[in-house]
Protein backbone atom coordinates (compact mmCIF):
# COMPACT_ATOMS: atom_id res chain seq x y z
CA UNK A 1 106.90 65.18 83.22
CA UNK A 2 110.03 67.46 83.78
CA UNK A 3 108.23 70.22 84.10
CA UNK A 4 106.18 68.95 86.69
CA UNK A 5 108.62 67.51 88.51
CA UNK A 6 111.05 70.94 88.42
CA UNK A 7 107.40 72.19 89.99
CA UNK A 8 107.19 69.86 92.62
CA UNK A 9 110.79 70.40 93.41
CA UNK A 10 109.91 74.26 93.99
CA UNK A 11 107.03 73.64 95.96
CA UNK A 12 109.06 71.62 98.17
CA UNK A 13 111.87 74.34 98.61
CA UNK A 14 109.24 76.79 99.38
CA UNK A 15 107.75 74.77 102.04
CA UNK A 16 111.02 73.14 103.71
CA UNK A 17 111.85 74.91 106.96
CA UNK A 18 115.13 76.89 106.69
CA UNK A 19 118.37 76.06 107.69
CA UNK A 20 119.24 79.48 108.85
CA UNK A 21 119.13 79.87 112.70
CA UNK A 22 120.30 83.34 113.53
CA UNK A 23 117.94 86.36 112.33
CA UNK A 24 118.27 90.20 113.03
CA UNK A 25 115.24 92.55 112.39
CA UNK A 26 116.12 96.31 111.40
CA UNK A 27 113.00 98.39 111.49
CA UNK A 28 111.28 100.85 113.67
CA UNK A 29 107.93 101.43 115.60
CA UNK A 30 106.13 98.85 112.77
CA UNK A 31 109.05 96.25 114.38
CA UNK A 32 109.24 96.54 117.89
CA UNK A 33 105.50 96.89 118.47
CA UNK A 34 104.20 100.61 119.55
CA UNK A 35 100.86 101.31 120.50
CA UNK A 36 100.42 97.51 122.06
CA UNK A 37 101.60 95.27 124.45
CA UNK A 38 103.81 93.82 122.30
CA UNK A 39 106.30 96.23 122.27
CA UNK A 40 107.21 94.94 125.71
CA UNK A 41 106.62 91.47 125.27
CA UNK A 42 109.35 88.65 126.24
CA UNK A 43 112.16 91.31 125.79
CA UNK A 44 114.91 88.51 127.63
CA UNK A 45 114.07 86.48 124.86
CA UNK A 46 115.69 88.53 122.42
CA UNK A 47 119.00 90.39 121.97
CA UNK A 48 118.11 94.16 121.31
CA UNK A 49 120.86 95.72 119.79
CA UNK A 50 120.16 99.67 120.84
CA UNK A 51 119.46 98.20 125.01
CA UNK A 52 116.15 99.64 124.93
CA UNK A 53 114.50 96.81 126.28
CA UNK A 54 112.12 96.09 123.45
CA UNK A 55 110.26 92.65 122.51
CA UNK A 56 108.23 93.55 119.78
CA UNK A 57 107.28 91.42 116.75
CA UNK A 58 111.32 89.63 117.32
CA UNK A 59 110.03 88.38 120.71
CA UNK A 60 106.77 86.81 119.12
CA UNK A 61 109.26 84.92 116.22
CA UNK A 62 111.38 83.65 118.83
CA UNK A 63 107.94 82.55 120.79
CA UNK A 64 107.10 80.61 117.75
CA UNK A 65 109.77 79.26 116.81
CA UNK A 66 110.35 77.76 120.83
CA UNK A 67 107.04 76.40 120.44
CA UNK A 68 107.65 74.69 116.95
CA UNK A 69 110.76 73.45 117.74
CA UNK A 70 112.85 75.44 116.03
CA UNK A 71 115.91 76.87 117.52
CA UNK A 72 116.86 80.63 116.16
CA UNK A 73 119.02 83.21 117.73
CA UNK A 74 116.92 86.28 117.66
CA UNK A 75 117.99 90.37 117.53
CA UNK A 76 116.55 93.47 116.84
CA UNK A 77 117.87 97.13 115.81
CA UNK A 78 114.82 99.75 116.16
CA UNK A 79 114.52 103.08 116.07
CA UNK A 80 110.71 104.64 116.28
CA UNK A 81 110.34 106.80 112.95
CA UNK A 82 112.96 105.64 110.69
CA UNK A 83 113.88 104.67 107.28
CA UNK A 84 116.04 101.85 106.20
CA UNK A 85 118.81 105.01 105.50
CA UNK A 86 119.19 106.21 109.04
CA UNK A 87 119.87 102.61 110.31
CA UNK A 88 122.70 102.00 107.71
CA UNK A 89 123.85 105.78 108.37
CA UNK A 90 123.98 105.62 111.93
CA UNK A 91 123.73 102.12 112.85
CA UNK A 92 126.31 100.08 110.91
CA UNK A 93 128.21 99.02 113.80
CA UNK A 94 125.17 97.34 115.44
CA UNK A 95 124.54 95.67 112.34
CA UNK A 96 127.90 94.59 111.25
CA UNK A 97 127.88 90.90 112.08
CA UNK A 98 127.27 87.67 110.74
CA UNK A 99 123.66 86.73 110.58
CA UNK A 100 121.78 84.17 108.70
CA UNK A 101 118.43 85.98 108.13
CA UNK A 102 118.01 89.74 107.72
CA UNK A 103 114.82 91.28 107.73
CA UNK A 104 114.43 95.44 106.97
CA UNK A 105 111.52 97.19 107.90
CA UNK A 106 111.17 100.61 106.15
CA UNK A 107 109.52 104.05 106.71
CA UNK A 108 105.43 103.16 106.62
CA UNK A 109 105.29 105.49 103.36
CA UNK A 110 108.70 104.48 102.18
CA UNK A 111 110.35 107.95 102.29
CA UNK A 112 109.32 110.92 104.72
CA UNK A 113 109.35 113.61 102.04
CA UNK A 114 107.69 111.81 99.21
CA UNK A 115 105.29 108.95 100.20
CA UNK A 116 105.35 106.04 97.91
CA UNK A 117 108.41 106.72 96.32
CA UNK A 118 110.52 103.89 97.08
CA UNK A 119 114.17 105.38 95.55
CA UNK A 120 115.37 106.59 99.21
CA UNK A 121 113.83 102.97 100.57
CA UNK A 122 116.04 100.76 97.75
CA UNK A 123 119.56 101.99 97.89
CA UNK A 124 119.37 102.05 101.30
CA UNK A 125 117.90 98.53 101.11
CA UNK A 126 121.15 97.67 99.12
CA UNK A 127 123.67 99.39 101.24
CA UNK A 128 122.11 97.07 104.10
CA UNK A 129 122.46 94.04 102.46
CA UNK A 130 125.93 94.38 101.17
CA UNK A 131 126.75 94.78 104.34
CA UNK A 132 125.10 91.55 105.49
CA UNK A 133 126.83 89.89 102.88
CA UNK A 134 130.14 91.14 103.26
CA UNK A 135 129.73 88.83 106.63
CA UNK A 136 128.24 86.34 105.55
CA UNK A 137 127.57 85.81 101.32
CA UNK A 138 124.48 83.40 102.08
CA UNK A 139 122.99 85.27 104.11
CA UNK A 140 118.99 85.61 103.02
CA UNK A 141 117.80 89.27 103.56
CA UNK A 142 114.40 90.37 103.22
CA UNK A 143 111.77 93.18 102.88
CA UNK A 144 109.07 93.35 104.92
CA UNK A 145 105.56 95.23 102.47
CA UNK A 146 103.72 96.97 105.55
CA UNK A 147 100.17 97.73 105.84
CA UNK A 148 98.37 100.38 105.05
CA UNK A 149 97.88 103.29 107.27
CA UNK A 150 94.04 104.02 108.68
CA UNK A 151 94.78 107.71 109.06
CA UNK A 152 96.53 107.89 105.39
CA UNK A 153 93.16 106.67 104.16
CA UNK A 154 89.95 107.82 105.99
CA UNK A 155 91.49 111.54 106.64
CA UNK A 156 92.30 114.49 103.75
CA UNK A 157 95.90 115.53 103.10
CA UNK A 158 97.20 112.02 101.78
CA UNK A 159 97.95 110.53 97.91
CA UNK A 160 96.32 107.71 99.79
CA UNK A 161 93.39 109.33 100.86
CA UNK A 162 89.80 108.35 99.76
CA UNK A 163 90.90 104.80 97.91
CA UNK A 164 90.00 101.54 99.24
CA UNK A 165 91.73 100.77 102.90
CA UNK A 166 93.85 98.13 100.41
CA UNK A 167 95.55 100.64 98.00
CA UNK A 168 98.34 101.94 100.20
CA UNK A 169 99.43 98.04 101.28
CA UNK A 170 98.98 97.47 97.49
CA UNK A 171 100.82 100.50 96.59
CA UNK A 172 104.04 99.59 99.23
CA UNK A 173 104.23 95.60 98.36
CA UNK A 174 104.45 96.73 94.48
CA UNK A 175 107.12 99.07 95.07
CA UNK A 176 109.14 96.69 97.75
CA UNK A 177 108.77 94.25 95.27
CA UNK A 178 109.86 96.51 92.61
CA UNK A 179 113.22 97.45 94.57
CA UNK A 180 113.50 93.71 95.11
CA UNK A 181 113.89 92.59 91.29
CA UNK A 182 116.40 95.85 90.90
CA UNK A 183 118.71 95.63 93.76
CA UNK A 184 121.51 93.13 94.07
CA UNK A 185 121.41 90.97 97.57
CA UNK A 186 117.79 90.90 98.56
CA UNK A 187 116.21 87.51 98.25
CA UNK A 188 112.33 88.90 98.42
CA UNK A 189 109.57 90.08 100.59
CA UNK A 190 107.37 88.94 103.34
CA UNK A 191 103.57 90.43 102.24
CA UNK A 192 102.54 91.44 105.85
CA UNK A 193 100.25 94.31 104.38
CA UNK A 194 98.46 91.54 101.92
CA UNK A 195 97.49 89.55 105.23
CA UNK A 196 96.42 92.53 106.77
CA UNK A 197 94.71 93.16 103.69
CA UNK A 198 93.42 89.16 103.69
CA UNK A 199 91.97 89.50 107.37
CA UNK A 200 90.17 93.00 106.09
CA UNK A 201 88.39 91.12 103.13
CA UNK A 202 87.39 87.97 104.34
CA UNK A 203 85.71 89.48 107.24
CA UNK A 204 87.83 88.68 110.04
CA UNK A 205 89.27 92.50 110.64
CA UNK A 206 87.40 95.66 110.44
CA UNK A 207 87.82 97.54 107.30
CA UNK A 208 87.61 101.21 109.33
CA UNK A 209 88.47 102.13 112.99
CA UNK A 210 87.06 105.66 112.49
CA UNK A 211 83.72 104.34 112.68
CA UNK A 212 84.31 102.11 115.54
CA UNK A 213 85.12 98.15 115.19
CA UNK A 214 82.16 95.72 113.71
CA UNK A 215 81.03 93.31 116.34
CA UNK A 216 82.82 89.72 116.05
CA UNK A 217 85.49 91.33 113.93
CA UNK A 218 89.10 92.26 115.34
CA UNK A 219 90.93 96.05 114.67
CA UNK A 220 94.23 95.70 113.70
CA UNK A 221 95.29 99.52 114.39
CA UNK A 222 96.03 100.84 117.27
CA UNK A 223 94.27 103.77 119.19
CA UNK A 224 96.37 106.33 116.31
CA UNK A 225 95.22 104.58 113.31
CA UNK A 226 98.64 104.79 111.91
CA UNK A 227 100.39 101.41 114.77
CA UNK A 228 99.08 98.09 114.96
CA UNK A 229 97.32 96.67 117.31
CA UNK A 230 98.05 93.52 119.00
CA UNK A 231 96.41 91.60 116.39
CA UNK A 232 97.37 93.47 114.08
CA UNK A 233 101.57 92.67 115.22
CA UNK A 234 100.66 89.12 115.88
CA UNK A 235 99.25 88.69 112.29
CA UNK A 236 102.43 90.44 111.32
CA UNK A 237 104.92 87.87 113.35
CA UNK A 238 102.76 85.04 111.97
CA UNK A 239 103.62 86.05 108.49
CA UNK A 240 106.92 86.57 108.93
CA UNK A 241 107.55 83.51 110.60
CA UNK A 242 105.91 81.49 108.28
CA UNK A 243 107.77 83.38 105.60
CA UNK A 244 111.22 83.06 106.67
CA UNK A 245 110.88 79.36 108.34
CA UNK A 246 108.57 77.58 105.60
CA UNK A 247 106.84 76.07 109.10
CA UNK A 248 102.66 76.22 108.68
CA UNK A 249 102.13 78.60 111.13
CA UNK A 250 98.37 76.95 111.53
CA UNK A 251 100.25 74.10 113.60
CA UNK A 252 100.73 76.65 116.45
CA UNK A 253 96.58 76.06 116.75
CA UNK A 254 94.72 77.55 119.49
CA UNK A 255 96.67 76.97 122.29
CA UNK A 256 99.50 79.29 121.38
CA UNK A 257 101.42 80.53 124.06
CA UNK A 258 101.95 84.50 123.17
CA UNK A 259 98.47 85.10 122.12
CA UNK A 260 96.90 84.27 125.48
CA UNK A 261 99.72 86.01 126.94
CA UNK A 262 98.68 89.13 124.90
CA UNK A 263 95.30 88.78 125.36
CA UNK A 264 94.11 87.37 122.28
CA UNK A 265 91.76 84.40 122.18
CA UNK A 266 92.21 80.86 120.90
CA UNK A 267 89.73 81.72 118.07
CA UNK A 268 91.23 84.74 116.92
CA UNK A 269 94.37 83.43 117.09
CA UNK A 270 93.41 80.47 114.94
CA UNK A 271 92.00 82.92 112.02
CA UNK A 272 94.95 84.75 112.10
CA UNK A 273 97.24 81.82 112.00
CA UNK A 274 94.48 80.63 109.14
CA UNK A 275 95.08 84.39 107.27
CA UNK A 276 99.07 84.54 107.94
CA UNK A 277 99.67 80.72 105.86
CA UNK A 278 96.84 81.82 102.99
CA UNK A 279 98.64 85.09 102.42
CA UNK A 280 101.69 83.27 102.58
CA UNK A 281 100.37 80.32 100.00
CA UNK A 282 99.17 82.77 97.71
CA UNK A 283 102.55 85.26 97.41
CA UNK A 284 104.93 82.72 97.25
C-alpha cells in the first residue's frame, strides 16, 4: 500500500501544472523557428533578448499557455548555429537574471567538430545552469533532445548516415540524458526528437522528404532537410509545453489559435497535440 501510494503521489507531481511563471529559452535556429513561419510568429508576445525580432517556438508556448490559462512571462536568447558554449561565452549578460524555467537548446549534433559527442554540450550545459541558479536556486532548467536531421541520414558523409531516420534523435536524447544524470543543476529533458520520432512511426509524419511527402501524412523538415517545418516546430512547442507545465496539451483541441494562424489544420493539429502528450506520457 505505501508503495502505491508513494506512486500515486509521483504521478500526481508529474501531472500538476507548475508553479513557475517566468521561462527563458537559450537555443538557436532549432528555437526561434528557421525555415517556417514560425520564426516570425507573435514576436510582441515575447521578450527577445538579442532584439532580433524573433517569435519562434517561445511565441507558440506563450500562445498556449494564453489559451490554457496560464500566465508565464516568456524570453528568448538565439543565435542561428550555436552551441550551448557560445551562449554562456558570449551571452552571459543576457542571461544573467532571475528566471523560473530555463530551457537550453544545443548544437543539432551536439558539438560542431565531433557529432554526437556530447562533452562540449555538458559543461557548457553546467556553466548555464549555475548561472541560473546563482539567481535563483529553484530555478528548474532543462535540456531540450532534438530531432534527427533528414540530410544527416538519407545523404553520405555522416556517422548518422544509412540507419533508420530514428537513430540520430535516439542517439542525442541518450546522450542529453546522459549529461543530465552527470551534471549538477539540470532537472531533465524534454524528448522533442522522440515525438518527432512518435509522429514518424505511427504514420502521422513522413519518414523521408527526399522522396517527396506520402499523401495524408505531414513533413516535419523544412525545404533543407536539416530545419523544421511548421509542424515539425509546433510538435516541438507542444512538447515542451506540456513538459514544462504538466497541462495535457490535447485540451488545446482543434480549435487552437496558432495552428490556424500558421496554417495548419484542426486535424493535424489534433494528432500532433495527440503525439506531443503520448511522447510526453511515455518519457516521464
Amino acid at each position: 500500500m505505501v508503495r502505491f501510494l508513494s506512486g500515486f503521489a509521483a504521478l500526481l507531481l508529474l501531472a500538476a501544472p507548475a508553479t513557475a511563471r517566468d521561462i527563458l529559452f537559450v537555443g538557436n535556429s532549432f528555437t526561434f523557428g528557421a525555415g517556417s513561419p514560425v520564426e516570425r510568429y507573435r514576436p510582441d508576445s515575447v521578450t527577445d533578448l538579442n532584439h532580433d525580432g524573433i517569435g519562434g517556438v517561445p511565441a507558440l508556448f506563450r500562445s498556449f499557455a494564453e489559451q490554457a490559462g496560464l500566465d508565464w512571462t516568456v524570453s528568448l536568447e538565439t543565435s542561428p548555429g550555436k552551441d550551448l558554449a557560445f551562449h554562456y561565452a558570449n551571452k552571459r549578460a543576457a542571461i544573467d537574471r532571475r528566471w523560473d524555467v530555463v530551457i537550453l537548446q544545443g548544437y543539432p549534433t551536439l558539438d560542431a567538430q565531433n557529432p554526437g559527442d556530447p562533452t562540449r554540450h555538458g559543461i557548457a550545459a553546467g556553466q548555464l545552469a549555475a548561472l541560473v541558479h546563482a539567481r535563483n536556486p529553484q530555478a528548474s532548467v532543462k535540456l531540450v533532445e532534438t530531432w534527427s536531421r533528414a540530410d544527416l541520414t538519407y545523404r553520405p558523409g555522416s556517422r548518422w548516415s544509412g540507419k533508420a531516420i530514428a537513430a540520430m534523435a535516439q542517439d542525442l536524447a541518450a546522450a542529453n540524458r546522459r549529461v543530465v544524470r552527470t551534471t549538477r543543476g539540470l532537472s531533465g529533458t524534454i524528448p522533442v526528437g522522440s515525438a518527432w520520432n512518435r509522429a514518424i512511426a505511427t504514420g502521422i509524419a513522413d519518414a523521408n522528404p527526399y522522396d517527396g511527402i506520402d499523401p495524408g501524412k505531414l513533413g516535419l523538415w523544412a525545404d533543407d532537410h536539416y530545419h523544421g517545418s511548421t509542424a515539425g516546430y509546433y510538435l516541438e512547442a507542444l512538447t515542451i509545453f506540456g513538459r514544462v507545465t504538466g497541462y495535457d496539451v490535447r485540451r488545446l483541441g482543434a480549435s487552437e489559435r496558432s495552428a490556424a494562424e500558421l496554417g495548419l489544420t484542426g486535424q493535424q493539429a489534433v494528432a500532433l497535440q495527440r503525439i506531443a502528450w503520448e511522447t510526453l506520457r511515455r518519457n516521464r
